[in-house]
Protein backbone atom coordinates (compact mmCIF):
# COMPACT_ATOMS: atom_id res chain seq x y z
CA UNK A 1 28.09 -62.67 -60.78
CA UNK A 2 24.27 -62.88 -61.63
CA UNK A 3 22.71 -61.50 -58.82
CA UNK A 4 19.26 -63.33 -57.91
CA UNK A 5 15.75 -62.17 -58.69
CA UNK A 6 13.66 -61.26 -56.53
CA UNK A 7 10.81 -63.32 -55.64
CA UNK A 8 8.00 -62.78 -53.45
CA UNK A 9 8.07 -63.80 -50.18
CA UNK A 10 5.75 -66.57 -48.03
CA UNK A 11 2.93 -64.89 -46.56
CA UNK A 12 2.95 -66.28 -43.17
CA UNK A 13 2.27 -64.09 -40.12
CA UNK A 14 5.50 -64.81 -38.42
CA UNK A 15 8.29 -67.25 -37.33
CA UNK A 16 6.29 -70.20 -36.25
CA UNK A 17 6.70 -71.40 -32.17
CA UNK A 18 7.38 -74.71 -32.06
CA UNK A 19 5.22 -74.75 -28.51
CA UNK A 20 2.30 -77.10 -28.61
CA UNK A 21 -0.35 -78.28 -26.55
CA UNK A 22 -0.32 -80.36 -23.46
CA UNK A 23 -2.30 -83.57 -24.26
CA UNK A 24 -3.97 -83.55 -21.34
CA UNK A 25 -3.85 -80.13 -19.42
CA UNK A 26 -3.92 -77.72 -22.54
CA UNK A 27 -0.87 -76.07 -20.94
CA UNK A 28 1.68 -75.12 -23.73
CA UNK A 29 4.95 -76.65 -23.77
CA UNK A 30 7.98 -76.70 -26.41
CA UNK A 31 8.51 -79.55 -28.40
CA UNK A 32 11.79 -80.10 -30.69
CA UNK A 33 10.29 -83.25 -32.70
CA UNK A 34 6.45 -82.78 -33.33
CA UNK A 35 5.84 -83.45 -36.59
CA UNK A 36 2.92 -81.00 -38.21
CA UNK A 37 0.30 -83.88 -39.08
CA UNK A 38 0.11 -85.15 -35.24
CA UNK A 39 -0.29 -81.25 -33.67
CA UNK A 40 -2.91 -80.31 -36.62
CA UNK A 41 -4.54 -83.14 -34.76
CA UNK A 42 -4.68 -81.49 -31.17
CA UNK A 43 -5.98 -78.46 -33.23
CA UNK A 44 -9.27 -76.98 -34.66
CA UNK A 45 -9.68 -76.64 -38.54
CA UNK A 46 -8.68 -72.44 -38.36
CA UNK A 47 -5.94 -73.18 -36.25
CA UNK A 48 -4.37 -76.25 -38.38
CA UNK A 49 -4.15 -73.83 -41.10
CA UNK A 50 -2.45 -71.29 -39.01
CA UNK A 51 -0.20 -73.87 -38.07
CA UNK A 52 0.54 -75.27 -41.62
CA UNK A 53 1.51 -72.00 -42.53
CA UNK A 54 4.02 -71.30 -40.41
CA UNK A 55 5.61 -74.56 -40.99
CA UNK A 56 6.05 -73.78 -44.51
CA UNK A 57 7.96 -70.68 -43.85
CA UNK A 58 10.01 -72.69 -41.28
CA UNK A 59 10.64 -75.86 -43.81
CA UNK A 60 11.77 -72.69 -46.28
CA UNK A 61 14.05 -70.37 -44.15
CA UNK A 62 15.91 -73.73 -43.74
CA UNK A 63 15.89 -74.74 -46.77
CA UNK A 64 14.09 -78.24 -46.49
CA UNK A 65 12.36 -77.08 -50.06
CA UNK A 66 10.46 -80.90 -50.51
CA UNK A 67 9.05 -80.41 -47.26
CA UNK A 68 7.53 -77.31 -47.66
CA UNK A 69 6.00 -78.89 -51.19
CA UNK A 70 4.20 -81.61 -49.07
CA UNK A 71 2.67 -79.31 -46.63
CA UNK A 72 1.51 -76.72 -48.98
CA UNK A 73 -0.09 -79.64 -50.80
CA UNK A 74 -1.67 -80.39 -47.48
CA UNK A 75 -2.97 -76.54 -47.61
CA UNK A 76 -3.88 -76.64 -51.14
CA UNK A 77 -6.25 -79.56 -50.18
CA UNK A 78 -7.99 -78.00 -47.71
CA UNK A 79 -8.30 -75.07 -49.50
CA UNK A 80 -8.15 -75.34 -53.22
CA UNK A 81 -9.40 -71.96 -53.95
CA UNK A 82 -6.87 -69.96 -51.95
CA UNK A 83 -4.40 -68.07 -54.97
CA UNK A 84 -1.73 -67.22 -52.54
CA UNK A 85 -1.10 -71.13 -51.48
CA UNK A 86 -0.54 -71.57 -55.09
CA UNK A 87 1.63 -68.87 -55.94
CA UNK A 88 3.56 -70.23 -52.42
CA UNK A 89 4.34 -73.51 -54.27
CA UNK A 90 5.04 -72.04 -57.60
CA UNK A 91 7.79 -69.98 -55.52
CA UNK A 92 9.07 -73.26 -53.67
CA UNK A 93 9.21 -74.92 -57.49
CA UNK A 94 11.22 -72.07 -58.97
CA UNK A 95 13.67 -72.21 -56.06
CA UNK A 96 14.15 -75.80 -56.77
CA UNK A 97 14.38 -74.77 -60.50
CA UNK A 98 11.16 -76.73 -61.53
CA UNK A 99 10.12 -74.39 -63.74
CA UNK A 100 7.35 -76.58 -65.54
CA UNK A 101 5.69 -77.29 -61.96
CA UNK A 102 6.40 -73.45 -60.50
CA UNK A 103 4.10 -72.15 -64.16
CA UNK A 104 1.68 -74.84 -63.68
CA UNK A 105 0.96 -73.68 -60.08
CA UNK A 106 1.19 -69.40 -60.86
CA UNK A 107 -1.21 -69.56 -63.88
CA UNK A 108 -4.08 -71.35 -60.99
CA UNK A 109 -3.10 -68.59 -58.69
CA UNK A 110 -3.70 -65.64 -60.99
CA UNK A 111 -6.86 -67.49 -62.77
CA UNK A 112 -8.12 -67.91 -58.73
CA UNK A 113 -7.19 -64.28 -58.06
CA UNK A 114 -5.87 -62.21 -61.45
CA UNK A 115 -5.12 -59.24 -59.17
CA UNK A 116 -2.82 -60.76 -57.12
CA UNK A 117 0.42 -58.78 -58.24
CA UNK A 118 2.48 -61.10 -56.58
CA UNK A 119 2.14 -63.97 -58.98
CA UNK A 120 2.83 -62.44 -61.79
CA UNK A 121 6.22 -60.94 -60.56
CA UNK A 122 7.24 -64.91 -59.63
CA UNK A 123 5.82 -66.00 -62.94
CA UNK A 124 8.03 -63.29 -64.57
CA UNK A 125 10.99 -64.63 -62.99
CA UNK A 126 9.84 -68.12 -64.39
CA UNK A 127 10.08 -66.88 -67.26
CA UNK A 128 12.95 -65.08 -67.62
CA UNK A 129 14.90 -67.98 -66.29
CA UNK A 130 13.72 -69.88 -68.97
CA UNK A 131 15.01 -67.01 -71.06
CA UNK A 132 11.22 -65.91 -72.14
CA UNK A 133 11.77 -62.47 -71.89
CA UNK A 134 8.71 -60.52 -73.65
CA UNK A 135 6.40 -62.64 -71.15
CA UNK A 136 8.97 -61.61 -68.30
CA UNK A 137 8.76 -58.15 -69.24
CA UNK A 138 4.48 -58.05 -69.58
CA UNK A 139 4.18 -59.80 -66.24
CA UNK A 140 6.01 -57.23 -64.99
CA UNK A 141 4.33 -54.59 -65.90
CA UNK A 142 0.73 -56.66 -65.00
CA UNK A 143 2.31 -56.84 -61.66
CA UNK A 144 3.36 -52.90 -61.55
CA UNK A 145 0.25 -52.27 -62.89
CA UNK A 146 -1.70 -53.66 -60.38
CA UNK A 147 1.11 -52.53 -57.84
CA UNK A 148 2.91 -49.91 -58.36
CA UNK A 149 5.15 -49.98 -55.46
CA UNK A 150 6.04 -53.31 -55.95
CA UNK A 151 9.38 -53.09 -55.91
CA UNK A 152 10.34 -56.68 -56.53
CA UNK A 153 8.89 -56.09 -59.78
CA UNK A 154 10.52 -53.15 -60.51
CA UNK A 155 14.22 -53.91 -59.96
CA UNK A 156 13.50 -57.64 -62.06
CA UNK A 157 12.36 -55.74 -64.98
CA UNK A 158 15.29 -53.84 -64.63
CA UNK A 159 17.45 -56.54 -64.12
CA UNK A 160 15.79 -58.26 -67.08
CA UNK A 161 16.38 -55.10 -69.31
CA UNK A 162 19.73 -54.91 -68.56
CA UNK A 163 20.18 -58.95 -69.38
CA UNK A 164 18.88 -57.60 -72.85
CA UNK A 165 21.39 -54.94 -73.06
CA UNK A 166 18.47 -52.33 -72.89
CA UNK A 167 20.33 -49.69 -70.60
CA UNK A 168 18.45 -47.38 -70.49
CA UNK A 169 14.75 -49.21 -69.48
CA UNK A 170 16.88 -51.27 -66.73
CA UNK A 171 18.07 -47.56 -65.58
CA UNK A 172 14.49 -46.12 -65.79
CA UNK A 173 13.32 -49.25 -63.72
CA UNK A 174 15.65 -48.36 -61.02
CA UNK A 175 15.16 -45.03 -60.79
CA UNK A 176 11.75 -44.89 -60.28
CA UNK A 177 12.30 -47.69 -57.65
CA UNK A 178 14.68 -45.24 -55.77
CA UNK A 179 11.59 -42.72 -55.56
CA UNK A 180 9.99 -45.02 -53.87
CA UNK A 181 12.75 -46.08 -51.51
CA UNK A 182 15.65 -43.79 -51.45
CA UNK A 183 17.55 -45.46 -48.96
CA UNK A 184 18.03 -49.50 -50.55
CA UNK A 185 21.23 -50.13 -50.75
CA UNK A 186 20.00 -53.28 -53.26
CA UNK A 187 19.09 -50.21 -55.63
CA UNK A 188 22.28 -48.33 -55.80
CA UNK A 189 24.07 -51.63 -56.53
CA UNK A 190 21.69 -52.69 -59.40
CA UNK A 191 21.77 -49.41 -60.75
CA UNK A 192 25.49 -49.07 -60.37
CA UNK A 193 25.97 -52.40 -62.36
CA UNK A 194 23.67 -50.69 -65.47
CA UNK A 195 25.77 -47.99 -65.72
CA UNK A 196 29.14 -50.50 -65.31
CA UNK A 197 28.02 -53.01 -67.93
CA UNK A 198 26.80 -49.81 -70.22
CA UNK A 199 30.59 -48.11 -69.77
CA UNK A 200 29.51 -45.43 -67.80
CA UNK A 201 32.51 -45.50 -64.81
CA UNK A 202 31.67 -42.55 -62.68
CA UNK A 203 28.17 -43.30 -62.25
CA UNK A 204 28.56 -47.30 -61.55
CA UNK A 205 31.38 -45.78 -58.87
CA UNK A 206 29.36 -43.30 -57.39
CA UNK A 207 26.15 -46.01 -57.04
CA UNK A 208 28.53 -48.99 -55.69
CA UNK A 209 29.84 -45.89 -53.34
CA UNK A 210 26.68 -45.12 -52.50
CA UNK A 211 25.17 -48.43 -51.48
CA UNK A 212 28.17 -49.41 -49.81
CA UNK A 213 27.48 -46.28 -47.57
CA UNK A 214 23.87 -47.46 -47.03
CA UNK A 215 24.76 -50.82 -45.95
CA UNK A 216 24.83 -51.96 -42.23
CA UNK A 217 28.37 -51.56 -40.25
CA UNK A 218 30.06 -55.64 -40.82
CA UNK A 219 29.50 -56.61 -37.44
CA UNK A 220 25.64 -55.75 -37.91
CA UNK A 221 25.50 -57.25 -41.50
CA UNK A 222 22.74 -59.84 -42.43
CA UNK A 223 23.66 -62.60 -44.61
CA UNK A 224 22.03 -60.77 -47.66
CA UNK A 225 24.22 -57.32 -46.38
CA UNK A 226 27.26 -59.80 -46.82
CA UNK A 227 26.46 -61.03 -49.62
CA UNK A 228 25.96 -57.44 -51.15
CA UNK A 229 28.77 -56.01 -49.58
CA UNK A 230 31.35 -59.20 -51.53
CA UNK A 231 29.02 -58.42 -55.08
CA UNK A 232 29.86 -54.55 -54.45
CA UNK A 233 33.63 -54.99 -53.41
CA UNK A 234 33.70 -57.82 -56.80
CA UNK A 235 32.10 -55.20 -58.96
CA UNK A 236 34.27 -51.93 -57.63
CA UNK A 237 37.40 -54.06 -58.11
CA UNK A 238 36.57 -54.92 -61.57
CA UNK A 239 36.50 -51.49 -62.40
CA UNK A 240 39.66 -50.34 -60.55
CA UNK A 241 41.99 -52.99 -62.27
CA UNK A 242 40.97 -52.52 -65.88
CA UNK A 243 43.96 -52.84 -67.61
């Protein structure tokens, strides 16, 4: 299984409330169907934007993708020289696999802010899923560059390299990723799969050991920790039955 590359999260400052304004009293009180247009009304200019904002990070954690296109447009408009609202809809575009739209929207962000490390690690997974790989691999080094604990950037350029067959980079990647956090369970597995796909046995057991071990217990797992835990279990049992 292809495991998914990482992108760079929304920036948004947390998981929106949907409490809103009393019409009359200014008291808040929790609404279930207030759409974002009528309580950017009730608000100031600053606030609107606040507001915006979280919606998009609510539209995206449940996956209402279309949605969180038309409100970033609505962000975009009132501020068209803000990188990271473009970079947010080049994300939104590459999750819907729109690659065209997703580049279109990356290149403004980094010509609005060039050191903003975060758009070139989504461009570089643009472009790797359109199989573009030397402009995958230099906007992940841009991005490194610029960041060098971005570690988003790190493990795609590994996964990248190890797409390519190139072992020993993708290893390299991970490794110095590790230094920087020693305890990602995400690591061990990526770096367990190099040395599986490159025939080295022992050390793809001892990594998918490893980040088994660093995982939650089940009954605490996330979604993601589930996910991992299946890809590790797939990946350990592939080994085991070799005939």
């Amino acid at each position: 299984m292809q495991p998914l590359k990482n992108v760079t999260p929304f920036s948004a400052d947390s998981t929106p409330s949907m409490a809103v304004l009393g019409p009359r009293s200014g008291v808040i009180r929790r609404s279930q169907n207030s759409q974002p247009q009528r309580l950017a009304n009730l608000l100031a200019d600053a606030d609107a934007i606040i507001l915006l904002r979280h919606q998009v990070k609510w539209e995206m954690q449940r996956g209402a993708y279309r949605s969180a296109i038309d409100l970033l447009d609505r962000l975009i408009q009132r501020c068209p020289e803000t990188a990271e609202y473009y970079n947010n809809r080049g994300l939104v575009y590459f999750y819907c696999q729109q690659y065209e739209l997703a580049l279109i929207d990356l290149d403004c962000a980094i010509r609005l802010n060039p050191e903003l490390d975060q758009a070139y690690n989504n461009r570089a997974n643009c472009y790797a899923a359109e199989g573009r790989w030397d402009e995958a691999l230099s906007d992940y080094d841009q991005a490194i560059d610029l960041n060098p604990v971005n570690l988003k950037a790190r493990i795609n350029q590994g996964i990248t390299f190890r797409d390519l067959g190139c072992y020993e980079e993708a290893m390299d990647c991970f490794d110095i990723a590790l230094f920087f956090q020693p305890t990602s369970a995400n690591l061990y597995a990526e770096l367990g799969r190099t040395y599986h796909l490159s025939g080295d046995w022992n050390g793809a057991i001892a990594a998918y050991d490893q980040a088994l071990t660093l995982l939650p217990l089940p009954a605490a797992d996330s979604k993601a920790s589930v996910q991992l835990r299946q890809r590790l279990l797939t990946w350990t049992d592939e080994l085991l039955n070799v005939d």
